[in-house]
Protein backbone atom coordinates (compact mmCIF):
# COMPACT_ATOMS: atom_id res chain seq x y z
CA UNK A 1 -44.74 -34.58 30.50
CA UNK A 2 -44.17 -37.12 33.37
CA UNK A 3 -45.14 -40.40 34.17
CA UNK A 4 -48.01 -39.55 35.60
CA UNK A 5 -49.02 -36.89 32.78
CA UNK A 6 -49.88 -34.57 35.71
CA UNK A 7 -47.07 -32.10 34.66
CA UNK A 8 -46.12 -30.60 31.75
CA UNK A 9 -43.12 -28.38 31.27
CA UNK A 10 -43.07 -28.24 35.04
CA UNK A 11 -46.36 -27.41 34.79
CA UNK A 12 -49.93 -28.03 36.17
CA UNK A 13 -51.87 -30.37 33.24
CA UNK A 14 -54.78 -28.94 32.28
CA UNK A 15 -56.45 -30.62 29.26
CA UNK A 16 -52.93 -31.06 28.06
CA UNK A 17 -51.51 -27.66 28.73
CA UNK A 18 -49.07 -26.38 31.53
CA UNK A 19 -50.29 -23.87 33.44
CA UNK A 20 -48.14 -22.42 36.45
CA UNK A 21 -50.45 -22.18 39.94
CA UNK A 22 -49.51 -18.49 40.48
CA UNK A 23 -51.53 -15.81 41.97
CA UNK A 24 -50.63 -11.79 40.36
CA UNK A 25 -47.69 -11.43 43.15
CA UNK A 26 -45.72 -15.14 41.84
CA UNK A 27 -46.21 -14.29 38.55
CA UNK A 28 -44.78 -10.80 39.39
CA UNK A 29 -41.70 -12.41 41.02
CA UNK A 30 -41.68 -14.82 38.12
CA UNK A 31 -41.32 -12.51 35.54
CA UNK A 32 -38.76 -10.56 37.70
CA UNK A 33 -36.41 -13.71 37.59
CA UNK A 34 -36.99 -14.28 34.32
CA UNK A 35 -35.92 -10.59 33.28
CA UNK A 36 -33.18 -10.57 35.54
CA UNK A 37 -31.95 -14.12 34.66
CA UNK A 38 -31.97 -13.19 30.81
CA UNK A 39 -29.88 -9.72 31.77
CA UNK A 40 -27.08 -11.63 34.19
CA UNK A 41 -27.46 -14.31 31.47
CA UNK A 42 -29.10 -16.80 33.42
CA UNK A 43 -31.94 -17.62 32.04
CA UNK A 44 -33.79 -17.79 35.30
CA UNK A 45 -37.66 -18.88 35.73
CA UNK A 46 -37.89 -18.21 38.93
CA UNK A 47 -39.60 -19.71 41.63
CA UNK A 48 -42.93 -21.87 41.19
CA UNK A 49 -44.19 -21.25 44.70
CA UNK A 50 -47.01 -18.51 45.25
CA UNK A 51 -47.47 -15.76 48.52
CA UNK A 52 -50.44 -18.20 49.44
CA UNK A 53 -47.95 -21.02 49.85
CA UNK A 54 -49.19 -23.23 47.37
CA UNK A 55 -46.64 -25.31 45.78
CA UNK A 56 -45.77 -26.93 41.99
CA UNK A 57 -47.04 -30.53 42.73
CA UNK A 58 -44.41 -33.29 41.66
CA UNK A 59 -45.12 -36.27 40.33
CA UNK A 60 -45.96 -37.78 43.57
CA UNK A 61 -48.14 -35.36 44.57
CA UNK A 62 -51.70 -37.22 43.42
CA UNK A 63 -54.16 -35.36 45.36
CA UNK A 64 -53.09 -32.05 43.77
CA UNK A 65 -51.84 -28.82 45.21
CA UNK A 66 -50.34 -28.57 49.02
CA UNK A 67 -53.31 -27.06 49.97
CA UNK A 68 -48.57 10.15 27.98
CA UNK A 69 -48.25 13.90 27.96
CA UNK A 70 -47.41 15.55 24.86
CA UNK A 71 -44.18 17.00 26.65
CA UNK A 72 -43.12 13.90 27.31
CA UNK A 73 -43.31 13.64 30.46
CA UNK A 74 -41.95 10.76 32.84
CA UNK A 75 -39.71 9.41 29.69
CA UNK A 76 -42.68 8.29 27.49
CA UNK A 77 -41.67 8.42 23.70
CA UNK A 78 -45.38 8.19 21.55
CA UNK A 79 -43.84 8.64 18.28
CA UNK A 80 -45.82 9.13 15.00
CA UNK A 81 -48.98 10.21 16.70
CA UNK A 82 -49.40 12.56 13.68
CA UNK A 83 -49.92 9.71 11.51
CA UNK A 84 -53.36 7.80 11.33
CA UNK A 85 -53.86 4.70 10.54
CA UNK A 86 -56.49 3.38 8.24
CA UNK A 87 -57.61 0.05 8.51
CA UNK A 88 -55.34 -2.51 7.34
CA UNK A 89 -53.30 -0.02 6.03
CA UNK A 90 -49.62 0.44 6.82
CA UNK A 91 -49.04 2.56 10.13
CA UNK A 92 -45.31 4.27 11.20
CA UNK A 93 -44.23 6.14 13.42
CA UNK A 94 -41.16 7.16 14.88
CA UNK A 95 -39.59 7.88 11.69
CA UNK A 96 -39.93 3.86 10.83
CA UNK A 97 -40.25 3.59 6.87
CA UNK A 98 -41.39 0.62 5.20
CA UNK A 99 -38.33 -1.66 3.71
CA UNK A 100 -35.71 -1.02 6.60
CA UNK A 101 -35.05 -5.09 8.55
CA UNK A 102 -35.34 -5.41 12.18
CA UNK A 103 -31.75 -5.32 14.33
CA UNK A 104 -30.07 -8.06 15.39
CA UNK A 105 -31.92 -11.72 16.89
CA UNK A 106 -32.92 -12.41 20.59
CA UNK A 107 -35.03 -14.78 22.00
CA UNK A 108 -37.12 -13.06 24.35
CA UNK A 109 -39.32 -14.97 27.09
CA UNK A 110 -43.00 -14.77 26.68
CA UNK A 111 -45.85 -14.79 29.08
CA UNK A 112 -49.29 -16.18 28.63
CA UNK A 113 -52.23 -15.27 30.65
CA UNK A 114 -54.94 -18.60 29.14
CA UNK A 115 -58.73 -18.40 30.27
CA UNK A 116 -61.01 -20.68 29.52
CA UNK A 117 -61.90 -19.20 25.68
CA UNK A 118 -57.93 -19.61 25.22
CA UNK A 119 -58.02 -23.17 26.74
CA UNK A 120 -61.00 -23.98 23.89
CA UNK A 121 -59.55 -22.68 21.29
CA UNK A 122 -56.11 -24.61 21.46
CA UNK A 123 -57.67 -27.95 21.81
CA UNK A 124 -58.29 -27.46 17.96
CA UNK A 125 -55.51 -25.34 17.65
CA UNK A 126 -52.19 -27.36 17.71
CA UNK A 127 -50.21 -24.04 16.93
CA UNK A 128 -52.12 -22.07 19.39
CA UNK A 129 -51.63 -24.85 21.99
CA UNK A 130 -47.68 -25.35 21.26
CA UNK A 131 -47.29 -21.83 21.83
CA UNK A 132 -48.54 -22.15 25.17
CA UNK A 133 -46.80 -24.70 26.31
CA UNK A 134 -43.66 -23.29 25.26
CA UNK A 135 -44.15 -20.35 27.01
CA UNK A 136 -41.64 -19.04 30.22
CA UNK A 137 -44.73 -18.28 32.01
CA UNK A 138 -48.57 -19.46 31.86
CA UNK A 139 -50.79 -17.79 34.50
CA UNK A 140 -54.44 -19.07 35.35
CA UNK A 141 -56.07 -15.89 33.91
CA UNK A 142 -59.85 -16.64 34.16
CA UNK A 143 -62.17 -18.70 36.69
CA UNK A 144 -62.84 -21.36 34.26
CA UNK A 145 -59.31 -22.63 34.27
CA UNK A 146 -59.02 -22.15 38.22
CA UNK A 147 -62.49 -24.39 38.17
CA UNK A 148 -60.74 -26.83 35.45
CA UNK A 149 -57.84 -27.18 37.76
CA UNK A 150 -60.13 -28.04 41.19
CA UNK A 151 -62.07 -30.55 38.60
CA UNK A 152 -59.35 -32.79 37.80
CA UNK A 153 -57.71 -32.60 41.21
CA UNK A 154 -55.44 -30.00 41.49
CA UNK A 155 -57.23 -28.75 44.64
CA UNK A 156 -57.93 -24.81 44.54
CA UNK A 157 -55.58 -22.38 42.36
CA UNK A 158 -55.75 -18.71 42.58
CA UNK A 159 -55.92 -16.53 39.67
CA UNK A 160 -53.53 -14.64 38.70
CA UNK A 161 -55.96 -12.02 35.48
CA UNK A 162 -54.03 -10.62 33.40
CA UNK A 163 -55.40 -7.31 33.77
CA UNK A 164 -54.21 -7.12 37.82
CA UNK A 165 -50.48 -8.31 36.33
CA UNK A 166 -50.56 -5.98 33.63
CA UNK A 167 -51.43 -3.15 36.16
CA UNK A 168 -49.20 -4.34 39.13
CA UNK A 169 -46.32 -4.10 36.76
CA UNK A 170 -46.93 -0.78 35.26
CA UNK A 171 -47.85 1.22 38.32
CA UNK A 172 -45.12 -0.31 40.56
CA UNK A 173 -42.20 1.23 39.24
CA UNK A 174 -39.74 0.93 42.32
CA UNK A 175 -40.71 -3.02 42.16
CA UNK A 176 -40.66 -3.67 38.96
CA UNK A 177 -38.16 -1.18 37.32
CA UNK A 178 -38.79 -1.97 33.70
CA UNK A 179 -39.31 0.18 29.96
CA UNK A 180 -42.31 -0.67 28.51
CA UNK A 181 -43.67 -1.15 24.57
CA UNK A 182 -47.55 -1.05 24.07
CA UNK A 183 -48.45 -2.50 20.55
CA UNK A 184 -52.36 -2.87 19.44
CA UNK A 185 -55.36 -1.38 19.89
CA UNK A 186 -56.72 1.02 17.21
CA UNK A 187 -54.95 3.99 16.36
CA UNK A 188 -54.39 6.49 19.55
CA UNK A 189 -55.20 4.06 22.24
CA UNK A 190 -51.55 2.79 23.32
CA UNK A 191 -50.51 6.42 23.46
CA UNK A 192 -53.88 7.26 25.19
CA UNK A 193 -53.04 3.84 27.71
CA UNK A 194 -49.13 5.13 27.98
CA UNK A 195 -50.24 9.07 28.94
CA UNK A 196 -53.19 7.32 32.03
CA UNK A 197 -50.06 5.09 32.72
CA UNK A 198 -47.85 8.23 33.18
CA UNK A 199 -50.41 10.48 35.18
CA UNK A 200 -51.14 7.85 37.76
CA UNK A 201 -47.23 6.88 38.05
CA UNK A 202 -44.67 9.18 36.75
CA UNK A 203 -41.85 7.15 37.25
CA UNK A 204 -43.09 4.36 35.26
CA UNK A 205 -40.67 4.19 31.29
CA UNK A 206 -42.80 3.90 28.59
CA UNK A 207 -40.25 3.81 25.69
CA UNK A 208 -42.94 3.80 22.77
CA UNK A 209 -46.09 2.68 21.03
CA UNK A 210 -47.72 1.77 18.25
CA UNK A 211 -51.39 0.91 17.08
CA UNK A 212 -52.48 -2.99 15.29
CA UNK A 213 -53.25 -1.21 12.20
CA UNK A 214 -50.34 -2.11 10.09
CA UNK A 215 -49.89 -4.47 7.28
CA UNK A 216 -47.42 -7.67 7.33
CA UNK A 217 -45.19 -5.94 4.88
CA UNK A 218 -44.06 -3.19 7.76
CA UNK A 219 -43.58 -5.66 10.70
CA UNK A 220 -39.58 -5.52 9.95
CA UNK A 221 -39.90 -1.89 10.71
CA UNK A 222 -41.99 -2.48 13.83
CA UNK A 223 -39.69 -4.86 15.17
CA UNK A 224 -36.78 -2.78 14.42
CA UNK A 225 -38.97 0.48 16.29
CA UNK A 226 -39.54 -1.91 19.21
CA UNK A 227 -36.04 -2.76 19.12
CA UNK A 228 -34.93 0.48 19.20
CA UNK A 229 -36.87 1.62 21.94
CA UNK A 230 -34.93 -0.29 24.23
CA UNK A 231 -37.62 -1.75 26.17
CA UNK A 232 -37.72 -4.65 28.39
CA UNK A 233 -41.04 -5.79 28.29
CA UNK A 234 -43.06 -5.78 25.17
CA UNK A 235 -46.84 -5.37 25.67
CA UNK A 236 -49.15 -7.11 22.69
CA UNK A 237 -52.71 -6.04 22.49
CA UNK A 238 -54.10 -8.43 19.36
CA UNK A 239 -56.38 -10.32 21.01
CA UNK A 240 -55.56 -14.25 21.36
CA UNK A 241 -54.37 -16.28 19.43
CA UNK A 242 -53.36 -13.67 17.41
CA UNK A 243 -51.23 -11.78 20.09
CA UNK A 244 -49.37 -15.00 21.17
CA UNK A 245 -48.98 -16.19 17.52
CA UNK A 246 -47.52 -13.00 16.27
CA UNK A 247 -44.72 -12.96 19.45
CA UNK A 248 -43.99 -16.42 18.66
CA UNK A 249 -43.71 -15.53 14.74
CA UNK A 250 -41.16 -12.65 15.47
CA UNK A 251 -39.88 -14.35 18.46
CA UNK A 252 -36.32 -14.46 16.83
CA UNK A 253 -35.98 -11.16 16.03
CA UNK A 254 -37.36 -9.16 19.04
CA UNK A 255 -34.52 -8.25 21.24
CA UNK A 256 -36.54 -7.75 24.68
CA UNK A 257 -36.60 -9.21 27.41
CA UNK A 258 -40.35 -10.34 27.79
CA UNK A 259 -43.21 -10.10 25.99
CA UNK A 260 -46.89 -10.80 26.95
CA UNK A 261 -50.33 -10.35 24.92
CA UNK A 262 -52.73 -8.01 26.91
CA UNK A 263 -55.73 -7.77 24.80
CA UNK A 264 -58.56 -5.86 26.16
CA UNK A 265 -56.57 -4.52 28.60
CA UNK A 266 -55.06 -1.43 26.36
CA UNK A 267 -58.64 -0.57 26.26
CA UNK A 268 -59.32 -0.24 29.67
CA UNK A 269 -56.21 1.25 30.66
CA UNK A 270 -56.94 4.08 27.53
CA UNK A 271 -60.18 4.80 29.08
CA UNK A 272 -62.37 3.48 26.15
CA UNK A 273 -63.54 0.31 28.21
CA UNK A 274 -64.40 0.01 31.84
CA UNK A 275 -63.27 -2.70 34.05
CA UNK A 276 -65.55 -4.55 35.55
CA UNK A 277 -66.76 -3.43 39.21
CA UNK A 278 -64.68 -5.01 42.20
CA UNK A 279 -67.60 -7.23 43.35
CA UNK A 280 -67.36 -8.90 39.87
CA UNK A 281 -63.63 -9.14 39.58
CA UNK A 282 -63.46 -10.39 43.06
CA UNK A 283 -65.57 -13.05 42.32
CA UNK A 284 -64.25 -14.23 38.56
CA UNK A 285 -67.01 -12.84 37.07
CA UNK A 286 -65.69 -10.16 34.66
CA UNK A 287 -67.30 -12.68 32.18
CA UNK A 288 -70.61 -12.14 33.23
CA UNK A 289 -70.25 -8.00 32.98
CA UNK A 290 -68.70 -8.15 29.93
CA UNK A 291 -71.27 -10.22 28.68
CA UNK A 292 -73.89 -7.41 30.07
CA UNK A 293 -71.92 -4.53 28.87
CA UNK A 294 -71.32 -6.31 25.23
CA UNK A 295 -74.50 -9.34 24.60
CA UNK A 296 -72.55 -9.65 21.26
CA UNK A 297 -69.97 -11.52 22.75
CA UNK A 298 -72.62 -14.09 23.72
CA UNK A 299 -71.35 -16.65 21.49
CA UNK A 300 -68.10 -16.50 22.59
CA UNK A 301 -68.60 -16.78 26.35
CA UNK A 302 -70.13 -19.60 25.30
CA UNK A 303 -66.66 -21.31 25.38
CA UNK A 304 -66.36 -20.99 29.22
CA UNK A 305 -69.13 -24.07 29.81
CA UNK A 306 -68.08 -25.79 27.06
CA UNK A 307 -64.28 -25.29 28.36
CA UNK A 308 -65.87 -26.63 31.52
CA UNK A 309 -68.00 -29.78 29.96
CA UNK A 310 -64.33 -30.43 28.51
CA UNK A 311 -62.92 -30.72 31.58
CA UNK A 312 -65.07 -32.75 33.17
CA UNK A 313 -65.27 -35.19 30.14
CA UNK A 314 -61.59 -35.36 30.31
CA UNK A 315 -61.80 -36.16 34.01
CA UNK A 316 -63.96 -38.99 33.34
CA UNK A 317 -62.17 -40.56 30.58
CA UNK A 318 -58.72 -41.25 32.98
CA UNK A 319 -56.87 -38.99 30.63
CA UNK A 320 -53.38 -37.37 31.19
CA UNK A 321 -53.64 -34.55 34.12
CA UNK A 322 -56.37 -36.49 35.92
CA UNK A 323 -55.69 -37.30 39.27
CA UNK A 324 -56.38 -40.82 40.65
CA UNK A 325 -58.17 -39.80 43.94
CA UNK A 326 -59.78 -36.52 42.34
């Protein structure tokens, strides 16, 4: 943190966690570097500075920001999708069998994509919220954080959802020319997600995937699948924290390049979910439709004012991250 507690890590603070001022294109590029860094062995992060020309603040900046087919096809390997999973039960695939260790140890980067539930949850968290500050990369996934931000004087942020990232990177092949691993989701939906992947872009590499139906004592032979598959990026679909708290936990022993938690997003891209309309997403309100589409989740949207009333209470009491003229 610096003197002025208004960056962390390089970072924007917000409520005492960096978050990078990207839109989906900079955190594109970002994660570009990064992988292209860690392969020339120079450990790159990339460049802070979004399309829309807004800048990392420094610590003189007070008044915030300057303004699948079953052939195969298109190199998709979907091992084990004979094998079903049941419920915490142990699921392989691939040939993986329960016992074998994971191959060699490198620290991959890792990508976090907070919104406003995530930025609730760590304040009580202290695991959750080291793990997000350690991160390579933290994106400003959902409107409450962007509204955070503008509260305690950061001046206006895009949003960069992890859903638009997750896409942009898939579909974009000739841009981003990386293998992919899905991981998550109940049993048949990464393969489903890889084969909707393949259709709409052929050329995209979607090395393997496995379902979040497994039990701790196979995650060696996970790791060692993932490993295997030679992939660069490593997609996690747990849900948070448990996505970001399982890459951190195997951190040491994946050998790709980048990893990132995805959560609902498997869903979507499988077909079993629908993303929310344009009007909604354009406006930061997939919130509000899934909230219409799933009243269940009531309770925890309920996190997004409270995230908010956080803010604001942290804005008043002259913590760190609060700007003197905001």
């Amino acid at each position: 943190m610096d003197e002025t507690g208004r960056i962390i890590n390089g970072r924007l603070n917000i409520t005492n966690i960096g978050v990078d001022p990207v839109d989906v294109d900079g955190a594109a590029r970002k994660i570009v570097s990064i992988i292209t860094g860690r392969k020339n062995g120079t450990d790159s992060a990339g460049d802070a500075q979004t399309p829309g020309g807004v800048d990392m603040p420094g610590a003189d900046n007070a008044g915030g920001i300057h303004a699948p087919d079953t052939d195969n096809a298109g190199g998709i390997r979907a091992p084990g999708t004979e094998s079903v999973a049941e419920p915490g039960g142990a699921y392989t695939s691939g040939g993986a069998e329960c016992g074998a260790g994971p191959c060699g140890a490198r620290h991959p980067a890792y990508a976090c994509t907070p919104n406003a539930e995530f930025m609730m949850d760590a304040q009580k968290d202290g695991e959750f919220m080291h793990i997000l500050n350690g991160a390579d990369l933290v994106v400003p996934d959902g409107a409450g954080v962007v509204l955070a931000a503008r509260l305690l004087g950061y001046g206006r942020i895009a949003r960069a959802p992890g859903f638009d990232l997750t896409k942009k990177l898939l579909l974009n092949p000739a841009e981003y020319p990386f293998s992919f691993y899905f991981l998550g989701g109940k049993p048949g939906v990464a393969e489903n997600a890889a084969k909707n992947i393949i259709k709409e872009s052929p050329e995209t590499r979607i090395t393997g995937c496995h379902d979040g139906y497994f039990d701790e004592a196979c995650e060696p032979d996970i790791v060692a699948e993932i490993n295997e598959s030679g992939a660069d990026i490593l997609l996690v679909a747990f849900g948070a924290p448990k996505a970001e708290k399982w890459i951190y936990k195997n951190r040491e022993k994946l050998q790709v390049s980048m990893c990132m938690g995805i959560g609902g997003t498997i869903d979507i891209l499988a077909g079993v979910k629908k993303p929310a309309p344009p009007f909604f997403r354009a406006h930061g309100l997939e919130w509000l439709y899934r909230l219409y589409r799933e009243p269940w989740r009531a309770k925890r949207m309920l996190k997004l004012p409270q995230f908010i009333l956080f803010a604001i209470k942290w804005k008043l009491s002259g913590r760190p991250g609060v700007s003197k003229s905001g």
